[in-house]
PDB file of N, CA and C in Angstrom:
ATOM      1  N   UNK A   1     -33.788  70.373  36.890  1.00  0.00           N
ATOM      2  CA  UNK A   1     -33.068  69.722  37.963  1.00  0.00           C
ATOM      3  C   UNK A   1     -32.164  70.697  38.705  1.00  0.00           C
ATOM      4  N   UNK A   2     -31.770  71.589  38.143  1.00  0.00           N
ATOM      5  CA  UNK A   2     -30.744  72.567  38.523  1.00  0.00           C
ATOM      6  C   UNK A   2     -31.651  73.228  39.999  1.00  0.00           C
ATOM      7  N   UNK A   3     -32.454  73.486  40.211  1.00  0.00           N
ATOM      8  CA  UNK A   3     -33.090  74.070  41.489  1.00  0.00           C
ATOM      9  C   UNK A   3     -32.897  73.274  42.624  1.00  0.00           C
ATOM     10  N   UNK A   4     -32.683  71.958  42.251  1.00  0.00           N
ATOM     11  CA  UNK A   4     -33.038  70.404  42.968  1.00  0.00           C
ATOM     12  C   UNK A   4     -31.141  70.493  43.388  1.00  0.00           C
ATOM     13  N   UNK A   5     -30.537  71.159  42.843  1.00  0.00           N
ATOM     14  CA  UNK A   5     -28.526  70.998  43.188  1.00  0.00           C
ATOM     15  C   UNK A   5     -28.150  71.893  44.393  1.00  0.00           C
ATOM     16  N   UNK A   6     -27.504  70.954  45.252  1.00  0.00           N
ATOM     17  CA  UNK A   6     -26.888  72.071  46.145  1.00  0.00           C
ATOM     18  C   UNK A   6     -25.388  71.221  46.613  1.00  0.00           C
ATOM     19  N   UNK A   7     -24.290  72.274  47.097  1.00  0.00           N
ATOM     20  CA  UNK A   7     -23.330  72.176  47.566  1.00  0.00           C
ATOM     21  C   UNK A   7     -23.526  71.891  49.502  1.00  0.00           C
ATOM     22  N   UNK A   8     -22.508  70.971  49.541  1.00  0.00           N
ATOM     23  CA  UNK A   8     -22.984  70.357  50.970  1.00  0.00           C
ATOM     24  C   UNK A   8     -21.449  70.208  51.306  1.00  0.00           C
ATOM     25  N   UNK A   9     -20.857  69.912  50.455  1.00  0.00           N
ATOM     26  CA  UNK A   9     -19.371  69.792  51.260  1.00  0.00           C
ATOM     27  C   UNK A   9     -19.215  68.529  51.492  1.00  0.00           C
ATOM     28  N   UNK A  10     -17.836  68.118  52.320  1.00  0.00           N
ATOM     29  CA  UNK A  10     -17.575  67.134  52.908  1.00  0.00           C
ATOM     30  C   UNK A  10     -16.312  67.456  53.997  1.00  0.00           C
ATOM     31  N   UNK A  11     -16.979  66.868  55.331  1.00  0.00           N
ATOM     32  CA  UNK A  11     -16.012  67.649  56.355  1.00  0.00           C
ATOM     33  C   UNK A  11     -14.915  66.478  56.414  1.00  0.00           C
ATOM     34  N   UNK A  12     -15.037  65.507  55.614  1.00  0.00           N
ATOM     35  CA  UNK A  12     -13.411  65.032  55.318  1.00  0.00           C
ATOM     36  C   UNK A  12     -12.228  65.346  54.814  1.00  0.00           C
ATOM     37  N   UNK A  13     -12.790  66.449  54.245  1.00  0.00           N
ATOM     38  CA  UNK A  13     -11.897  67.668  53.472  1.00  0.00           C
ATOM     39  C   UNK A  13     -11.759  69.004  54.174  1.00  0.00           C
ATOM     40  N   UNK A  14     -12.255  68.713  55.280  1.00  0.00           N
ATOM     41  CA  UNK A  14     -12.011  70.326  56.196  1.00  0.00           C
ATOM     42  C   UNK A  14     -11.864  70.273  57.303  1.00  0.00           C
ATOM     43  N   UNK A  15     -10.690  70.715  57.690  1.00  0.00           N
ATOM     44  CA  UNK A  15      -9.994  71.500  58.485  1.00  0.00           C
ATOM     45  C   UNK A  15     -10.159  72.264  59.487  1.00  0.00           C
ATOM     46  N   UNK A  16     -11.422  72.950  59.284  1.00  0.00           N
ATOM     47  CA  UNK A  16     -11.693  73.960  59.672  1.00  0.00           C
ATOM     48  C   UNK A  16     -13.967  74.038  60.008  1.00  0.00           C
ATOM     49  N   UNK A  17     -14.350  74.613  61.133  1.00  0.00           N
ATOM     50  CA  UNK A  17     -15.566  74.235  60.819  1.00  0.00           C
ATOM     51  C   UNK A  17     -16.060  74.522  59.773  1.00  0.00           C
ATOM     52  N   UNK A  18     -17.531  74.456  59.655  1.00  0.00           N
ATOM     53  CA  UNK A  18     -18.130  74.769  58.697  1.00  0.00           C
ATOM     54  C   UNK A  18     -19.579  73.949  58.381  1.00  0.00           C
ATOM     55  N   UNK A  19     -20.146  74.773  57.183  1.00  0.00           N
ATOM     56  CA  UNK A  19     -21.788  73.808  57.259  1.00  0.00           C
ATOM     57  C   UNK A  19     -21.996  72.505  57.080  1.00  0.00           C
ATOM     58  N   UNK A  20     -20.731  71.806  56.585  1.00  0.00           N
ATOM     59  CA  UNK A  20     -20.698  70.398  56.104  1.00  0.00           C
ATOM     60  C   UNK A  20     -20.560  69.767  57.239  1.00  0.00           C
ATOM     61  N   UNK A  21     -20.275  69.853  58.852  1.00  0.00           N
ATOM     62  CA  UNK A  21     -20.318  69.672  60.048  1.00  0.00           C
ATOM     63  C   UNK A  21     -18.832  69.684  60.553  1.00  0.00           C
ATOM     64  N   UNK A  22     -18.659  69.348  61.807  1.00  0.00           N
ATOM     65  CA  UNK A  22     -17.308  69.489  62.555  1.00  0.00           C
ATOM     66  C   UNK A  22     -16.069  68.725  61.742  1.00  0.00           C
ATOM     67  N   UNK A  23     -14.782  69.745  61.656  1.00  0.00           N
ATOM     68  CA  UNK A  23     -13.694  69.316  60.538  1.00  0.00           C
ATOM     69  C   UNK A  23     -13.586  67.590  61.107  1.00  0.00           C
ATOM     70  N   UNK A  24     -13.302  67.056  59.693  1.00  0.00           N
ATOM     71  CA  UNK A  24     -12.777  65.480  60.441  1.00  0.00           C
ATOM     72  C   UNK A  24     -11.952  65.063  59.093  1.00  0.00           C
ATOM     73  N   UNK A  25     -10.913  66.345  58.886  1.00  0.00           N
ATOM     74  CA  UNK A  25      -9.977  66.020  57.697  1.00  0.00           C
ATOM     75  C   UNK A  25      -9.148  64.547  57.918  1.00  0.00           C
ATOM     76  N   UNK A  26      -9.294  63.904  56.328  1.00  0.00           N
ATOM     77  CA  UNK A  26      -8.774  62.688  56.300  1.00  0.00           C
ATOM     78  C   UNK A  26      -7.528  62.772  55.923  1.00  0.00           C
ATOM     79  N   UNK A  27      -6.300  62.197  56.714  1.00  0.00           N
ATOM     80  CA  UNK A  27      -4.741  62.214  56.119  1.00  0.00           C
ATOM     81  C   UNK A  27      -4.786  62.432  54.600  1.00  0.00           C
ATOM     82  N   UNK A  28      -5.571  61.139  53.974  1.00  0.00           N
ATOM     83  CA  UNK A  28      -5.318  61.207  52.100  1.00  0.00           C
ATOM     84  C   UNK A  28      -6.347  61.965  51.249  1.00  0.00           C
ATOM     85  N   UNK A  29      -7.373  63.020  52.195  1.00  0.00           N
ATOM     86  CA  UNK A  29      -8.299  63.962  51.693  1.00  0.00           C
ATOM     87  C   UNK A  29      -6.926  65.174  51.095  1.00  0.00           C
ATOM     88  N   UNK A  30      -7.745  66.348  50.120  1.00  0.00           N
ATOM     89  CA  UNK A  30      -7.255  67.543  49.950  1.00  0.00           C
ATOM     90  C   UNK A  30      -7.868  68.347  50.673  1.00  0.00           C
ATOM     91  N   UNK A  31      -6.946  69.025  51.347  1.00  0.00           N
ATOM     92  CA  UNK A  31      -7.787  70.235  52.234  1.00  0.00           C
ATOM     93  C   UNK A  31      -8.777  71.264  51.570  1.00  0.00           C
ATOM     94  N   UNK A  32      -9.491  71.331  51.672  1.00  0.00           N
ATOM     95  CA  UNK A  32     -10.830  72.600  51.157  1.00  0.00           C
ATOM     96  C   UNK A  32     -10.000  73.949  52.277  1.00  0.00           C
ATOM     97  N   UNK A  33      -9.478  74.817  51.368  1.00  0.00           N
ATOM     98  CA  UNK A  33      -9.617  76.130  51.856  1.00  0.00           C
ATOM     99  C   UNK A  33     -10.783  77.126  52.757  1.00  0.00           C
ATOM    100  N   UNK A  34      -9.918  77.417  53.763  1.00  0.00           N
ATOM    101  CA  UNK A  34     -11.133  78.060  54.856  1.00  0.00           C
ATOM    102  C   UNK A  34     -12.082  79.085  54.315  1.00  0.00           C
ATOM    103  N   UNK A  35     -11.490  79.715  52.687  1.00  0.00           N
ATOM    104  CA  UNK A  35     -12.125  80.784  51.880  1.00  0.00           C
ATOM    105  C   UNK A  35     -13.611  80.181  51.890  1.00  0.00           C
ATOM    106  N   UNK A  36     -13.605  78.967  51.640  1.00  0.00           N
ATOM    107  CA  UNK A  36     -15.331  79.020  50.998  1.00  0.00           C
ATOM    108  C   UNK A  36     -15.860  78.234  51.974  1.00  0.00           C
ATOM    109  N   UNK A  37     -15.450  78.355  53.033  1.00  0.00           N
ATOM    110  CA  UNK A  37     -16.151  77.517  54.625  1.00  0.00           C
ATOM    111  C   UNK A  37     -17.703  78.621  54.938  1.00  0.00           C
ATOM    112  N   UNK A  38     -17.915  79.647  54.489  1.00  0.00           N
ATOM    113  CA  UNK A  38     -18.776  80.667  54.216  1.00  0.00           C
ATOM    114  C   UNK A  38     -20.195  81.072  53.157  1.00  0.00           C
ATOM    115  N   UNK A  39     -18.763  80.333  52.366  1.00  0.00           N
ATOM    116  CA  UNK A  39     -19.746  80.666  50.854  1.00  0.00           C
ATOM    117  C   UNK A  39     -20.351  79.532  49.917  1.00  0.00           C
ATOM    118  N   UNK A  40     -21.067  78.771  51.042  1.00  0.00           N
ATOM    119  CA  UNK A  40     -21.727  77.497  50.089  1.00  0.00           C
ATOM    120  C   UNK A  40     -22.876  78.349  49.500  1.00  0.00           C
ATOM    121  N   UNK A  41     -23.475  79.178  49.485  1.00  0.00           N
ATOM    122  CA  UNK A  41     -24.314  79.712  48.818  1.00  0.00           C
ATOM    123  C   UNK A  41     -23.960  79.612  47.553  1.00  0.00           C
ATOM    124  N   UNK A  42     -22.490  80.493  47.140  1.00  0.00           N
ATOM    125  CA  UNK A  42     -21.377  81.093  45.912  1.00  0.00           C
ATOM    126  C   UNK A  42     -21.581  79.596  45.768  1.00  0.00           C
ATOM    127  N   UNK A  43     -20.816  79.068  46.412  1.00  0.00           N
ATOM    128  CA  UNK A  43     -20.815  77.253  45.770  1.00  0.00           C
ATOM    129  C   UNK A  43     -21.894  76.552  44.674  1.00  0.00           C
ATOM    130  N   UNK A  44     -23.142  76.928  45.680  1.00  0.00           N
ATOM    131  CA  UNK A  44     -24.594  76.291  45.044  1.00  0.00           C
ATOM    132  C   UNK A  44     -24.955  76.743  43.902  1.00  0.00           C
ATOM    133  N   UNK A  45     -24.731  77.958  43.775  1.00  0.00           N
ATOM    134  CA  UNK A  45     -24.956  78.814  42.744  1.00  0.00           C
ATOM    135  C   UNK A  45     -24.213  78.316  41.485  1.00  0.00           C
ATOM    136  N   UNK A  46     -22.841  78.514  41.571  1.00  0.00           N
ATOM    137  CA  UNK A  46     -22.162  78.343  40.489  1.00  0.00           C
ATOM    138  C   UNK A  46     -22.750  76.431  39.897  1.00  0.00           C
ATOM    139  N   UNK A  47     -22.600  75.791  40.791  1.00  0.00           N
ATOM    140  CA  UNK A  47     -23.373  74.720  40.770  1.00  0.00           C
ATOM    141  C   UNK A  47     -24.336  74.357  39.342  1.00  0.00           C
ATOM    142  N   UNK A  48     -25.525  74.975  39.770  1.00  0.00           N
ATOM    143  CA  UNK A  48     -26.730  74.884  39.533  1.00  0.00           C
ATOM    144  C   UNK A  48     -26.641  75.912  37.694  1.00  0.00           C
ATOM    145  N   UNK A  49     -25.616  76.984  38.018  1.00  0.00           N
ATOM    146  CA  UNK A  49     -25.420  77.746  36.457  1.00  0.00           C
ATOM    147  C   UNK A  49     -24.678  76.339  35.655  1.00  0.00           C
ATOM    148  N   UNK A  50     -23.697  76.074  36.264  1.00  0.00           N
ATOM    149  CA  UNK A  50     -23.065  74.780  35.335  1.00  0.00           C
ATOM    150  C   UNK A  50     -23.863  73.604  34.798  1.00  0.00           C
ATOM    151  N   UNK A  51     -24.869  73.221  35.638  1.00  0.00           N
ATOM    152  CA  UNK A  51     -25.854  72.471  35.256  1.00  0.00           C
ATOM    153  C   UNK A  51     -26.734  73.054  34.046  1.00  0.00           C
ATOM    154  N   UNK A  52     -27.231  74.314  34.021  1.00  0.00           N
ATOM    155  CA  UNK A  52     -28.659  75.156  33.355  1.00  0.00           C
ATOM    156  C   UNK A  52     -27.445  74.851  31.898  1.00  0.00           C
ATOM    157  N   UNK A  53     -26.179  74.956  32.128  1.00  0.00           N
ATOM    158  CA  UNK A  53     -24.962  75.115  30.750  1.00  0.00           C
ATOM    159  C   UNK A  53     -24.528  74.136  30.442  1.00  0.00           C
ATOM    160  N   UNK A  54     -25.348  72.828  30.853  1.00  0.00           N
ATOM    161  CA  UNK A  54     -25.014  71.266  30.538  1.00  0.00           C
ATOM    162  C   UNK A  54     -23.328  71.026  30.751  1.00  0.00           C
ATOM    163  N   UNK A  55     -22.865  71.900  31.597  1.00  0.00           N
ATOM    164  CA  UNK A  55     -21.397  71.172  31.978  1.00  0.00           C
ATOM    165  C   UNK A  55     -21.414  70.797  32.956  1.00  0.00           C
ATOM    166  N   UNK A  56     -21.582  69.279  32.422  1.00  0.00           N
ATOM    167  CA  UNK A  56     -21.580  67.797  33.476  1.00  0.00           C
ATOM    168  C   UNK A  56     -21.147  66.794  32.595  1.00  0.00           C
ATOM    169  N   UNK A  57     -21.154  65.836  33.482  1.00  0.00           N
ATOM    170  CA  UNK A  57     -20.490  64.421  32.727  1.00  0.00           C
ATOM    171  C   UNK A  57     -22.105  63.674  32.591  1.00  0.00           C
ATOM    172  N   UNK A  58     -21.701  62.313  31.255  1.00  0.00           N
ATOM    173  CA  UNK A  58     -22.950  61.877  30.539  1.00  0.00           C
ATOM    174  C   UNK A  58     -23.573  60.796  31.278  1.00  0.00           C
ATOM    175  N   UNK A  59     -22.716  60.576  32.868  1.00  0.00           N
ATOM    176  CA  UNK A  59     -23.051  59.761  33.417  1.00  0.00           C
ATOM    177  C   UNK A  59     -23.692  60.281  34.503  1.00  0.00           C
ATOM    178  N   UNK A  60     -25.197  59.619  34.843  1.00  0.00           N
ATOM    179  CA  UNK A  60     -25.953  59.810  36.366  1.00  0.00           C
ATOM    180  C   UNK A  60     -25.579  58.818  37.037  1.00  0.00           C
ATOM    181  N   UNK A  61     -26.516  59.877  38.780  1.00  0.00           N
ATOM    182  CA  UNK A  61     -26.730  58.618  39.607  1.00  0.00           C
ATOM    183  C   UNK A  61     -27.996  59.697  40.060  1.00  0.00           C
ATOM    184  N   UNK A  62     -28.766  58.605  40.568  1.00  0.00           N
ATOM    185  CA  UNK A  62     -30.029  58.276  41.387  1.00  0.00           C
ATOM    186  C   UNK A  62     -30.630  60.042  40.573  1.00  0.00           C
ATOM    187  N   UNK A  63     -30.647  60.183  39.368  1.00  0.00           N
ATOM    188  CA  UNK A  63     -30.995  61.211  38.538  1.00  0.00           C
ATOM    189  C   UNK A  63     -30.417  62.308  38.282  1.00  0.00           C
ATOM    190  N   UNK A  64     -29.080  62.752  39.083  1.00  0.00           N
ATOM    191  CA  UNK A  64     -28.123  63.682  38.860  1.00  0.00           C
ATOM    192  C   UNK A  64     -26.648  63.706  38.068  1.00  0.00           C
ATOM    193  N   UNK A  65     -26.429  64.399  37.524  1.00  0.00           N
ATOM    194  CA  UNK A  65     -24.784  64.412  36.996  1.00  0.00           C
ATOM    195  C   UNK A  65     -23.893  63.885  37.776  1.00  0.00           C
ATOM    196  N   UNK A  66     -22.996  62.854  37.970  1.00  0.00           N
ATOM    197  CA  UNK A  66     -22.452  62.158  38.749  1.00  0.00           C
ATOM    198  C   UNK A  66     -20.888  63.141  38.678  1.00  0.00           C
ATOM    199  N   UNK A  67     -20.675  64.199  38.018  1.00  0.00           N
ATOM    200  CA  UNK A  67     -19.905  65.272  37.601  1.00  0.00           C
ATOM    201  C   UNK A  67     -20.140  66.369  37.066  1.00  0.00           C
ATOM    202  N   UNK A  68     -20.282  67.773  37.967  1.00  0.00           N
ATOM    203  CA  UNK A  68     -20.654  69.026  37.404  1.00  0.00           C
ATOM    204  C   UNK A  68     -19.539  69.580  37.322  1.00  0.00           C
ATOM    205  N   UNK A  69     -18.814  70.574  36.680  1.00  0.00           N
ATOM    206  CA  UNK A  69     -17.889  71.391  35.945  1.00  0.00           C
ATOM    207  C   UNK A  69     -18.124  72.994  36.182  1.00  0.00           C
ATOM    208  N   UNK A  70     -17.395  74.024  36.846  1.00  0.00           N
ATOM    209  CA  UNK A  70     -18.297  75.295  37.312  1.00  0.00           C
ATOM    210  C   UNK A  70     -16.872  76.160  37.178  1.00  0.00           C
ATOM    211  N   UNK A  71     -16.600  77.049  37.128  1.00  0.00           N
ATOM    212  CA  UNK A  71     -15.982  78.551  37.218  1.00  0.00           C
ATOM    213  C   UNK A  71     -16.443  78.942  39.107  1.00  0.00           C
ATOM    214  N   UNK A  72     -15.191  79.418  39.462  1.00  0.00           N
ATOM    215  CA  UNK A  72     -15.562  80.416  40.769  1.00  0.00           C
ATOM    216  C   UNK A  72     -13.920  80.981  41.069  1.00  0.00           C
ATOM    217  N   UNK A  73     -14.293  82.309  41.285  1.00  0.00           N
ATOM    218  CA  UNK A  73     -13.001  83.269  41.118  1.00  0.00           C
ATOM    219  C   UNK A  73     -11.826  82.931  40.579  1.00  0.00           C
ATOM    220  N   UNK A  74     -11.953  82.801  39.265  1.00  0.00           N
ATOM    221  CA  UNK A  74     -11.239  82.632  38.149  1.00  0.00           C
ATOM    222  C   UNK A  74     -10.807  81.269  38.184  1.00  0.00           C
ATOM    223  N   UNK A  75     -11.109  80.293  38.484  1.00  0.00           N
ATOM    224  CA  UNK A  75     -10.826  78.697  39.129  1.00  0.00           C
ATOM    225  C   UNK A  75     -11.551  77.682  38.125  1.00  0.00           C
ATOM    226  N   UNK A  76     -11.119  76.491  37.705  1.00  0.00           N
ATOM    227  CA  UNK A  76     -12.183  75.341  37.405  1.00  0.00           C
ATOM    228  C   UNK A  76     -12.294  74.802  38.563  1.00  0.00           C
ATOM    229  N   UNK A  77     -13.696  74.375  38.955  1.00  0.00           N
ATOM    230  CA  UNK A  77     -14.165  73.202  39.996  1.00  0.00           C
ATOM    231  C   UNK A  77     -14.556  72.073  39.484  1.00  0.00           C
ATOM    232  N   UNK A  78     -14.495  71.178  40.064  1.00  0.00           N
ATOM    233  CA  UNK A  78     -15.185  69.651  40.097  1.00  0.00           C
ATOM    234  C   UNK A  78     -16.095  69.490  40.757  1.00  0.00           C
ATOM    235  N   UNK A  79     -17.070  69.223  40.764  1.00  0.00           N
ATOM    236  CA  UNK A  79     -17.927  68.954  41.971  1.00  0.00           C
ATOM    237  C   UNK A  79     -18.322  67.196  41.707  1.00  0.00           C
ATOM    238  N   UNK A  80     -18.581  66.649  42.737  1.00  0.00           N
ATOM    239  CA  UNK A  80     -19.250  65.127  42.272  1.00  0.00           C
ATOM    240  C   UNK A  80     -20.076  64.754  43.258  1.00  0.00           C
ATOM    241  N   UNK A  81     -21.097  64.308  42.459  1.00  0.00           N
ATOM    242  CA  UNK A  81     -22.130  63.709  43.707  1.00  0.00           C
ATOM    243  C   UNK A  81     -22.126  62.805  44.827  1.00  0.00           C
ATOM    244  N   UNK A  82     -22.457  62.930  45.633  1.00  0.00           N
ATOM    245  CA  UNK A  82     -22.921  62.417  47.041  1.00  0.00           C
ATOM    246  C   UNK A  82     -23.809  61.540  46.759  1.00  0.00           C
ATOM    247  N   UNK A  83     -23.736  59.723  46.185  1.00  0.00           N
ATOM    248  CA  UNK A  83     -24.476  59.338  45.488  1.00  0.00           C
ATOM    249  C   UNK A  83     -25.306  58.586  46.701  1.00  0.00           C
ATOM    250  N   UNK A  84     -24.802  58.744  47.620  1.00  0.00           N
ATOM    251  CA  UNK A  84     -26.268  58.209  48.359  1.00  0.00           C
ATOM    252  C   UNK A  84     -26.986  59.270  48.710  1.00  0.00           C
ATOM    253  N   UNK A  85     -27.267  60.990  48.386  1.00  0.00           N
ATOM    254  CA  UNK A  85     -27.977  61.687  48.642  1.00  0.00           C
ATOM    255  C   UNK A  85     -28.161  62.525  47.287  1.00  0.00           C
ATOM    256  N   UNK A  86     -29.150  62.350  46.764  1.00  0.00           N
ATOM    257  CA  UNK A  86     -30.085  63.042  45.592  1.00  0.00           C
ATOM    258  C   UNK A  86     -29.792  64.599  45.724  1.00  0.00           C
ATOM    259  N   UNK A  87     -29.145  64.826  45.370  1.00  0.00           N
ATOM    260  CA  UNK A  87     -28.602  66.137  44.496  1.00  0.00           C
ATOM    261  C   UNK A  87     -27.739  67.099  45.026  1.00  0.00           C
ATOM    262  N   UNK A  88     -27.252  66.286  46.020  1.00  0.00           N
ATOM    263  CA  UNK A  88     -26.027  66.505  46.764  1.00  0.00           C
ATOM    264  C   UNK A  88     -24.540  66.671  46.149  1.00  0.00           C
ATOM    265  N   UNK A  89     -23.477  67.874  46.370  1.00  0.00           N
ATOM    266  CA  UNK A  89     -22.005  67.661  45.663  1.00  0.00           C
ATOM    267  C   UNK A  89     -21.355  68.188  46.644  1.00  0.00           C
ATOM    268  N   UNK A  90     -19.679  67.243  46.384  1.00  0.00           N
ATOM    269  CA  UNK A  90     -18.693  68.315  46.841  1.00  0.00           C
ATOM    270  C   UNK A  90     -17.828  68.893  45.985  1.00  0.00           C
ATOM    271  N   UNK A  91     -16.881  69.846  46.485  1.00  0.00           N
ATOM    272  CA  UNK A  91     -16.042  69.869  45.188  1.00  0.00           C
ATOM    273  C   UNK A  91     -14.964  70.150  45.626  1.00  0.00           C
ATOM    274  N   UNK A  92     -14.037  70.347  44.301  1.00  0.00           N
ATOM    275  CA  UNK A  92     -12.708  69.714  44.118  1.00  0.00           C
ATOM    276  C   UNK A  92     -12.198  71.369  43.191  1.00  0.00           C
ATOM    277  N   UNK A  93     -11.123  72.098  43.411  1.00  0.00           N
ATOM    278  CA  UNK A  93     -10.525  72.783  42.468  1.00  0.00           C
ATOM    279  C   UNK A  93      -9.507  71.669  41.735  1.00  0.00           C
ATOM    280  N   UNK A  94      -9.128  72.348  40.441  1.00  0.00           N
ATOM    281  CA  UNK A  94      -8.599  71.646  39.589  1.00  0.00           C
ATOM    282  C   UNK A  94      -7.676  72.072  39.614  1.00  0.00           C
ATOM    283  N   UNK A  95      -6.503  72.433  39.981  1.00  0.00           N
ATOM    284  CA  UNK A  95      -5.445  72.677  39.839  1.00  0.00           C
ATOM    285  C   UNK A  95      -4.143  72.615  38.641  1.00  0.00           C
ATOM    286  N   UNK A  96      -4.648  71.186  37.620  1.00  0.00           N
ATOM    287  CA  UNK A  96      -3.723  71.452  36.199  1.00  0.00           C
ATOM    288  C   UNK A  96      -4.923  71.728  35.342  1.00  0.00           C
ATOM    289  N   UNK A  97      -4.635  72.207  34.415  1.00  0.00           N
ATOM    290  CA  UNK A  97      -5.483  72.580  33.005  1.00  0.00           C
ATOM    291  C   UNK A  97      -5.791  71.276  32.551  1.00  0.00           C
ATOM    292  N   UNK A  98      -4.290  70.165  32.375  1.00  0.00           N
ATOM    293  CA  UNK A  98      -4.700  68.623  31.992  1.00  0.00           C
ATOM    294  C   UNK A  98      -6.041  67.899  32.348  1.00  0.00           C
ATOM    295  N   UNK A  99      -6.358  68.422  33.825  1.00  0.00           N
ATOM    296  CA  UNK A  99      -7.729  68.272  34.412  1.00  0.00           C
ATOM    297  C   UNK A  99      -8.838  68.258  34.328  1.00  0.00           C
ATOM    298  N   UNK A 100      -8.857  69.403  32.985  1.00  0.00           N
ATOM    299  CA  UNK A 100      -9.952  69.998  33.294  1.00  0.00           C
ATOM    300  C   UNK A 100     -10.830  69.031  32.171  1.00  0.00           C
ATOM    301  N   UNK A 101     -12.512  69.193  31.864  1.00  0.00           N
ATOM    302  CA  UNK A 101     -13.061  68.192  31.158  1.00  0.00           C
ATOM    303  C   UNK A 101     -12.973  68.756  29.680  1.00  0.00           C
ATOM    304  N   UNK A 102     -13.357  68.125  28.891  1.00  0.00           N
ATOM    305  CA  UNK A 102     -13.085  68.272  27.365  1.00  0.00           C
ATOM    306  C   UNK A 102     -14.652  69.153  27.298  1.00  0.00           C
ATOM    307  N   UNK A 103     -14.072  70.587  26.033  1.00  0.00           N
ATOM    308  CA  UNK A 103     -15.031  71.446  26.281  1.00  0.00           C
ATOM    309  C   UNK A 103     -15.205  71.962  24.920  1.00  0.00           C
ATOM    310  N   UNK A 104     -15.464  71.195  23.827  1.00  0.00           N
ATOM    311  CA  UNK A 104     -15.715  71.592  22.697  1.00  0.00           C
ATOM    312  C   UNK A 104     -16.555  72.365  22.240  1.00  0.00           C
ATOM    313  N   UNK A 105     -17.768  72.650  22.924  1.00  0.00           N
ATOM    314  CA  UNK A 105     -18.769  73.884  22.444  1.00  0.00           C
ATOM    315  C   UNK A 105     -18.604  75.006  23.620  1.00  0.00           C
ATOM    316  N   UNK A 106     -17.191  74.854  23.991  1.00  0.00           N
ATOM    317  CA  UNK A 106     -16.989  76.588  25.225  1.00  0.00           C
ATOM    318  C   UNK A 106     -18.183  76.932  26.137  1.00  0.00           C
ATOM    319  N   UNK A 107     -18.809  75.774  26.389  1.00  0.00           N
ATOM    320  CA  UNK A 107     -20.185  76.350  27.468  1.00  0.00           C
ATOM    321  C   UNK A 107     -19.420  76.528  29.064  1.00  0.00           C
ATOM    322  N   UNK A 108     -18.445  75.912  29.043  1.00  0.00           N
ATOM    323  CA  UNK A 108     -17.688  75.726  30.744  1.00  0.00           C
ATOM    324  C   UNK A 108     -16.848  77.661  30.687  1.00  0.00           C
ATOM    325  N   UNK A 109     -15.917  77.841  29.002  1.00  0.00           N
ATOM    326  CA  UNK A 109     -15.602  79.252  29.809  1.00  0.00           C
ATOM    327  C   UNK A 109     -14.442  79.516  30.201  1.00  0.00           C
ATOM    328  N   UNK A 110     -13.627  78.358  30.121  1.00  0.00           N
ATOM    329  CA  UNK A 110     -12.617  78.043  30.618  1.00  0.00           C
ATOM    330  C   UNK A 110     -11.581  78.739  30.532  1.00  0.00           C
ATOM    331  N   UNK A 111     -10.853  79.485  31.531  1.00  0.00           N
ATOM    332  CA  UNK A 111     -10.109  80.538  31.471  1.00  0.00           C
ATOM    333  C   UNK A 111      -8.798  79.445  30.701  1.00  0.00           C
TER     334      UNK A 111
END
């Protein structure tokens, strides 16, 4: 499934353009940093490794992790599906450690 994952964004969270389409940040959205308005590639990628490393949550939708879990420049991400589009995510940095998902066999890495 991991080939089938990609990062798409959500321009409710941006500010700024980008591939997810023209900014249309929402007052009670978190802003997505203009850093990775560039690098949905880096995005997809890390993505799709978190998946191949089963860090996701035990719940699907429409056949995907309804929560993937990823590392990117020294960061935890969130990503969550776009459940009306099949294998679609956006994501979320985590900002407290409290956050982050429970990681008992260290496959996530977690700084």
């Amino acid at each position: 499934m991991a080939p089938e994952i990609r990062y798409v964004g959500s321009a409710e969270h941006k500010s700024h353009p980008s591939p997810a389409g023209p900014p249309a940040l929402r007052s009670d959205a978190a802003r997505c940093a203009p850093v990775y308005a560039n690098r949905f590639d880096d995005l997809t990628r890390v993505l799709q490794d978190a998946v191949r490393l089963r860090c996701t949550s035990s719940e699907f939708e429409r056949g995907f992790p309804k929560y993937v879990w990823g590392l990117l420049d020294g960061a935890v991400y969130e990503a969550r599906h776009l459940s009306g589009r099949g294998g679609e995510y956006k994501a979320y940095k985590l900002e407290d450690p409290a956050e982050y998902p429970p990681d008992p066999e260290g496959r996530l890495r977690l700084p």
